[in-house]
N, C-alpha and C. Protein backbone atom coordinates (compact mmCIF):
# COMPACT_ATOMS: atom_id res chain seq x y z
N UNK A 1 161.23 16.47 118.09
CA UNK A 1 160.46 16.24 119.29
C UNK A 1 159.57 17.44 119.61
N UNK A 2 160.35 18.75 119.20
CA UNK A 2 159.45 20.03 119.84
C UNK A 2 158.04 19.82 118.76
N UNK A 3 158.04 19.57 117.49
CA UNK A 3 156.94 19.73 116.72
C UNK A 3 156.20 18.45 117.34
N UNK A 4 156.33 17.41 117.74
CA UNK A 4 155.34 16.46 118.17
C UNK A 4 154.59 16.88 119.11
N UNK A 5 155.47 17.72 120.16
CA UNK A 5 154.52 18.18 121.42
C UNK A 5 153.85 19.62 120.86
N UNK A 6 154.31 20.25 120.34
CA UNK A 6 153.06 21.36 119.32
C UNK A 6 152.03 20.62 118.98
N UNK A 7 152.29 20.12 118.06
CA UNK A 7 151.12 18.93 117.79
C UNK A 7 150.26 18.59 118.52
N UNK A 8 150.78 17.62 119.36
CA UNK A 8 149.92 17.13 120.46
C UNK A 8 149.41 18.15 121.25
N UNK A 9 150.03 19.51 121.49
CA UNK A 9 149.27 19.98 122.58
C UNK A 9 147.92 20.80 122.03
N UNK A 10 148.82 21.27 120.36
CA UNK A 10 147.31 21.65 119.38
C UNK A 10 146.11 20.74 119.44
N UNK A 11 146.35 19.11 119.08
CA UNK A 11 145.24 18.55 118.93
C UNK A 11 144.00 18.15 120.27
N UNK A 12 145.57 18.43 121.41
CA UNK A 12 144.60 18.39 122.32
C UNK A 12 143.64 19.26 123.11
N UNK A 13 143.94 20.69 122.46
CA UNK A 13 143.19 21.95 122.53
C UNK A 13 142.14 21.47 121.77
N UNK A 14 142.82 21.04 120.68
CA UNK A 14 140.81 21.16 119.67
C UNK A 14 139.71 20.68 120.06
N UNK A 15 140.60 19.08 120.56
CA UNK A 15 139.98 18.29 121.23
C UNK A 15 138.56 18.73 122.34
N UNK A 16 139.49 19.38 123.05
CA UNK A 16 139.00 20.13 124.49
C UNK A 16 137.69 21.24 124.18
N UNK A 17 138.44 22.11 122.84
CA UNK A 17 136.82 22.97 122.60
C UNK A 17 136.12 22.27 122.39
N UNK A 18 136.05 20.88 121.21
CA UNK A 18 134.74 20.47 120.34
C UNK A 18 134.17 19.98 121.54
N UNK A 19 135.02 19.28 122.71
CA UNK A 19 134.12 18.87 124.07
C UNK A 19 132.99 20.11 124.33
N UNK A 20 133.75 21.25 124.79
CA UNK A 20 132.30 22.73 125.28
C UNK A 20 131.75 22.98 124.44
N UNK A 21 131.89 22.63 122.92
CA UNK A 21 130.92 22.85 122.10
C UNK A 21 129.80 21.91 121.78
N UNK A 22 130.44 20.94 121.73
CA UNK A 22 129.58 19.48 122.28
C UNK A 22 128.58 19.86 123.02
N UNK A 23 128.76 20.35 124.65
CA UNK A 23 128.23 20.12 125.78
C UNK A 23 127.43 21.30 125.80
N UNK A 24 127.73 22.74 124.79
CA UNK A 24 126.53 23.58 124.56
C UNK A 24 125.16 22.89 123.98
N UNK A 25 125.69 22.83 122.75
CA UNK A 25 124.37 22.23 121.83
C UNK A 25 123.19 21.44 122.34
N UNK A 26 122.45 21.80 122.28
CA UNK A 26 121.55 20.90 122.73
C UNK A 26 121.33 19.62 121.74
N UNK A 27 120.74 18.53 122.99
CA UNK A 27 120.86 17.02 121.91
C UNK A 27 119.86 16.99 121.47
N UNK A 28 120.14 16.57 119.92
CA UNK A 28 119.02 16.25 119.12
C UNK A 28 118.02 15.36 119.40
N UNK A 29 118.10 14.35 120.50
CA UNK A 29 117.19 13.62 120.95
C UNK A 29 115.98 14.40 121.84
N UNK A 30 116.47 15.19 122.51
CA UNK A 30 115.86 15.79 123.45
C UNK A 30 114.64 16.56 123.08
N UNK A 31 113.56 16.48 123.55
CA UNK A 31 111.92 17.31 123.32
C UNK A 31 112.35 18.51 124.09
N UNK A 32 111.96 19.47 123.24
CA UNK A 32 111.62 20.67 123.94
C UNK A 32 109.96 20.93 124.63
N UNK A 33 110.03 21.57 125.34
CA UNK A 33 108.25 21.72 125.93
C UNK A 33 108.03 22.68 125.06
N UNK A 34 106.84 22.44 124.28
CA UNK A 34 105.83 22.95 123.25
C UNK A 34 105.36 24.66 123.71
N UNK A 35 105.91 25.27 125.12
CA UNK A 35 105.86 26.40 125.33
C UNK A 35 107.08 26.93 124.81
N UNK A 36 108.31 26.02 125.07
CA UNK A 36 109.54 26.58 125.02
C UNK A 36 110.03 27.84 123.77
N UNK A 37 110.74 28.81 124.36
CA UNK A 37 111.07 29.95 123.19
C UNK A 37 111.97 29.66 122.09
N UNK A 38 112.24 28.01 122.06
CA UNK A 38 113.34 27.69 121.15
C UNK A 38 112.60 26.54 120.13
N UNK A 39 111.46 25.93 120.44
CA UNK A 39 110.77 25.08 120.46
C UNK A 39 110.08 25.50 118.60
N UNK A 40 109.93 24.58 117.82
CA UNK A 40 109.67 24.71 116.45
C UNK A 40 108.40 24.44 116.35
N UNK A 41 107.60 25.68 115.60
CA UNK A 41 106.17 25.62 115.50
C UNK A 41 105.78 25.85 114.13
N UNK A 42 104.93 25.21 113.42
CA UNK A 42 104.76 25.38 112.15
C UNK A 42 103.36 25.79 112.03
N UNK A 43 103.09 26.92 110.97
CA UNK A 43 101.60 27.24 110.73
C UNK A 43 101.38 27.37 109.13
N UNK A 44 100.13 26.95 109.04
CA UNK A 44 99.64 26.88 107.48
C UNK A 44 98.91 28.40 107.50
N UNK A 45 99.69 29.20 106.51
CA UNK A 45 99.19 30.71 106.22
C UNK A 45 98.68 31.07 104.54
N UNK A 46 97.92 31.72 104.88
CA UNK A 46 96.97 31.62 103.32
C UNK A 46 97.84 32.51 102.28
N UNK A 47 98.00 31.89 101.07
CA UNK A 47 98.76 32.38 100.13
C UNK A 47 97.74 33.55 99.46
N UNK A 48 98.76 34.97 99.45
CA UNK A 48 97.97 36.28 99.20
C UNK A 48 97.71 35.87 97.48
N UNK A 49 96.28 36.52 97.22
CA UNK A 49 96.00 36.68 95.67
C UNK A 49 95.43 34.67 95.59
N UNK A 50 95.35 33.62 96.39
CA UNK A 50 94.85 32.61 95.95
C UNK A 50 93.68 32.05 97.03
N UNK A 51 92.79 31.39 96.71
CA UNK A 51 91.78 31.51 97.33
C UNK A 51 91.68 29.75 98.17
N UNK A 52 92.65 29.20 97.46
CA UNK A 52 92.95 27.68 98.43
C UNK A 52 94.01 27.60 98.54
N UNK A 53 95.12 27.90 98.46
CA UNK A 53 96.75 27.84 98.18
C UNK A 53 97.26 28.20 100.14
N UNK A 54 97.58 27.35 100.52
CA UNK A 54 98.69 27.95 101.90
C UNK A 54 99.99 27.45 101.66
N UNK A 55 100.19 27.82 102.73
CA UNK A 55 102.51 27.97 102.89
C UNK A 55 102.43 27.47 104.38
N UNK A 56 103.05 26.34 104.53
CA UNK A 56 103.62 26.27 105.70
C UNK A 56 105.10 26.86 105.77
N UNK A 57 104.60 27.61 107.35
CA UNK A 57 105.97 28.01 107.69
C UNK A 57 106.45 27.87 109.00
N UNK A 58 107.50 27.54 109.36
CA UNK A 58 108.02 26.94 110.50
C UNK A 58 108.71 27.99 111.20
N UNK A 59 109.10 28.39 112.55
CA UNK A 59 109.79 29.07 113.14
C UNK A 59 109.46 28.65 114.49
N UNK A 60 110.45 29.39 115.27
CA UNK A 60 110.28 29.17 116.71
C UNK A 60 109.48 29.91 117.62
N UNK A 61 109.18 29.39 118.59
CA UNK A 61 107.82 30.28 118.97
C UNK A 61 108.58 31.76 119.81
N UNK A 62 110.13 31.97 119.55
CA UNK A 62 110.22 33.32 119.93
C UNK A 62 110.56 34.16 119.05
N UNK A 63 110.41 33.74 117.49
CA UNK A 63 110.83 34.15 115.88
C UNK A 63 108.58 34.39 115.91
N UNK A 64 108.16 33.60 116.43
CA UNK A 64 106.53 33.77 116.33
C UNK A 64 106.24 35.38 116.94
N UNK A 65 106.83 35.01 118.34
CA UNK A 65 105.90 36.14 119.25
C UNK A 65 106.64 37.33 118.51
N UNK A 66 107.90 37.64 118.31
CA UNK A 66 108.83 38.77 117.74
C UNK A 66 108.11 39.59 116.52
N UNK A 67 107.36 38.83 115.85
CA UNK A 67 106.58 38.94 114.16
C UNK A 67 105.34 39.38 115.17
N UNK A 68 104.75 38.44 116.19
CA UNK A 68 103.20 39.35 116.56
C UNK A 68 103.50 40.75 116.80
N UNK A 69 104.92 41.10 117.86
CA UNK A 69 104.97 42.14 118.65
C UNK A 69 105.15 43.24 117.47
N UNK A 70 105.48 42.88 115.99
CA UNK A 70 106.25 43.51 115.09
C UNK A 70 104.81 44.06 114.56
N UNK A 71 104.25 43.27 114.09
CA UNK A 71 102.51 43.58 113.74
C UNK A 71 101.78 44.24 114.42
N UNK A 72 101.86 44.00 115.64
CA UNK A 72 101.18 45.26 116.94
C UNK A 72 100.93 46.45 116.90
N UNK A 73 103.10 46.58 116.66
CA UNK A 73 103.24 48.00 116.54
C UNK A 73 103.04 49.10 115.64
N UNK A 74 103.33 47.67 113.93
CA UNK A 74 102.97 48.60 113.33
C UNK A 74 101.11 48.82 113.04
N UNK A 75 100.81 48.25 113.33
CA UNK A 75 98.81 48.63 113.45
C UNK A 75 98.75 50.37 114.70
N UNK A 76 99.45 49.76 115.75
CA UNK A 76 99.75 51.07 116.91
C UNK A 76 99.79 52.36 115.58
N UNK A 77 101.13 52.41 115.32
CA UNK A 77 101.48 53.07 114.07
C UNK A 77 100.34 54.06 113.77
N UNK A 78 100.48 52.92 112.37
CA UNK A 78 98.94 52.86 111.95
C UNK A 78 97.68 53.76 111.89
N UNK A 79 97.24 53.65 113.30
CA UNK A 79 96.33 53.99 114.14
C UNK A 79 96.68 55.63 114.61
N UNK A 80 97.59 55.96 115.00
CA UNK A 80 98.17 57.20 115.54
C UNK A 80 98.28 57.96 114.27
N UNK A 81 98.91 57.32 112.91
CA UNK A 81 99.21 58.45 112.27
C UNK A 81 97.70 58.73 111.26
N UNK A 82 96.68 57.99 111.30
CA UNK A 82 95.67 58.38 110.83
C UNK A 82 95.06 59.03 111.81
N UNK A 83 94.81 58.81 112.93
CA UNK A 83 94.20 59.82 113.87
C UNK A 83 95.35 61.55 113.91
N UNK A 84 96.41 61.33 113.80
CA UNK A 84 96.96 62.40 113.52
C UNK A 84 96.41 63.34 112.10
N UNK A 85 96.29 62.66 111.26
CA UNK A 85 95.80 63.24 109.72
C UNK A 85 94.31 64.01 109.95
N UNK A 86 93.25 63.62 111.12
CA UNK A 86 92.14 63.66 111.27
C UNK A 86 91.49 64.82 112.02
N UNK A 87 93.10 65.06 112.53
CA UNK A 87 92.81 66.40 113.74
C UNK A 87 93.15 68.04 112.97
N UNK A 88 92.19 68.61 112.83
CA UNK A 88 92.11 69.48 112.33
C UNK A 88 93.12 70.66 112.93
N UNK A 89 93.74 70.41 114.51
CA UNK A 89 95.06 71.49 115.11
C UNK A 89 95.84 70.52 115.03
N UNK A 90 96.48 69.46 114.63
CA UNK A 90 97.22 69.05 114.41
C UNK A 90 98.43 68.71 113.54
């Protein structure tokens, strides 16, 4: 009898998470708004070294902005350490 109610009270734990895990996930039916930071955006980017060739690539538009902010900085970079090379007291 004791292993039936182990049992049961195990399965009814599991039970109980896959429910909050359930109720995290978002449903696959559901539209995200086309601003949203979770929201899947795909862009056709020109394949380096070919002169008609692109790649679609898909990510989310906060995997997007993360890659602009990443490019920014390193141009910022960039920019500073050639103006550093340029200064003759520097």
């Amino acid at each position: 009898m004791k292993v039936f109610l182990v049992q049961l009270t195990l399965g009814l734990t599991l039970l109980g998470s896959s429910v909050v895990v359930d109720a995290q996930a978002p449903a696959a039916d559901a539209k995200l708004d086309r601003n949203d930071p979770n929201a899947v955006r795909c862009r056709r980017l020109e394949v380096t070294g070919s002169l008609v060739r692109k790649e679609r690539v898909c990510k989310t538009n906060a995997e997007w902005r993360a890659i602009s902010e990443q490019q920014n900085r390193d141009a910022d970079d960039m920019i500073t350490r050639s103006r550093a090379g340029m200064n003759p007291n520097g």
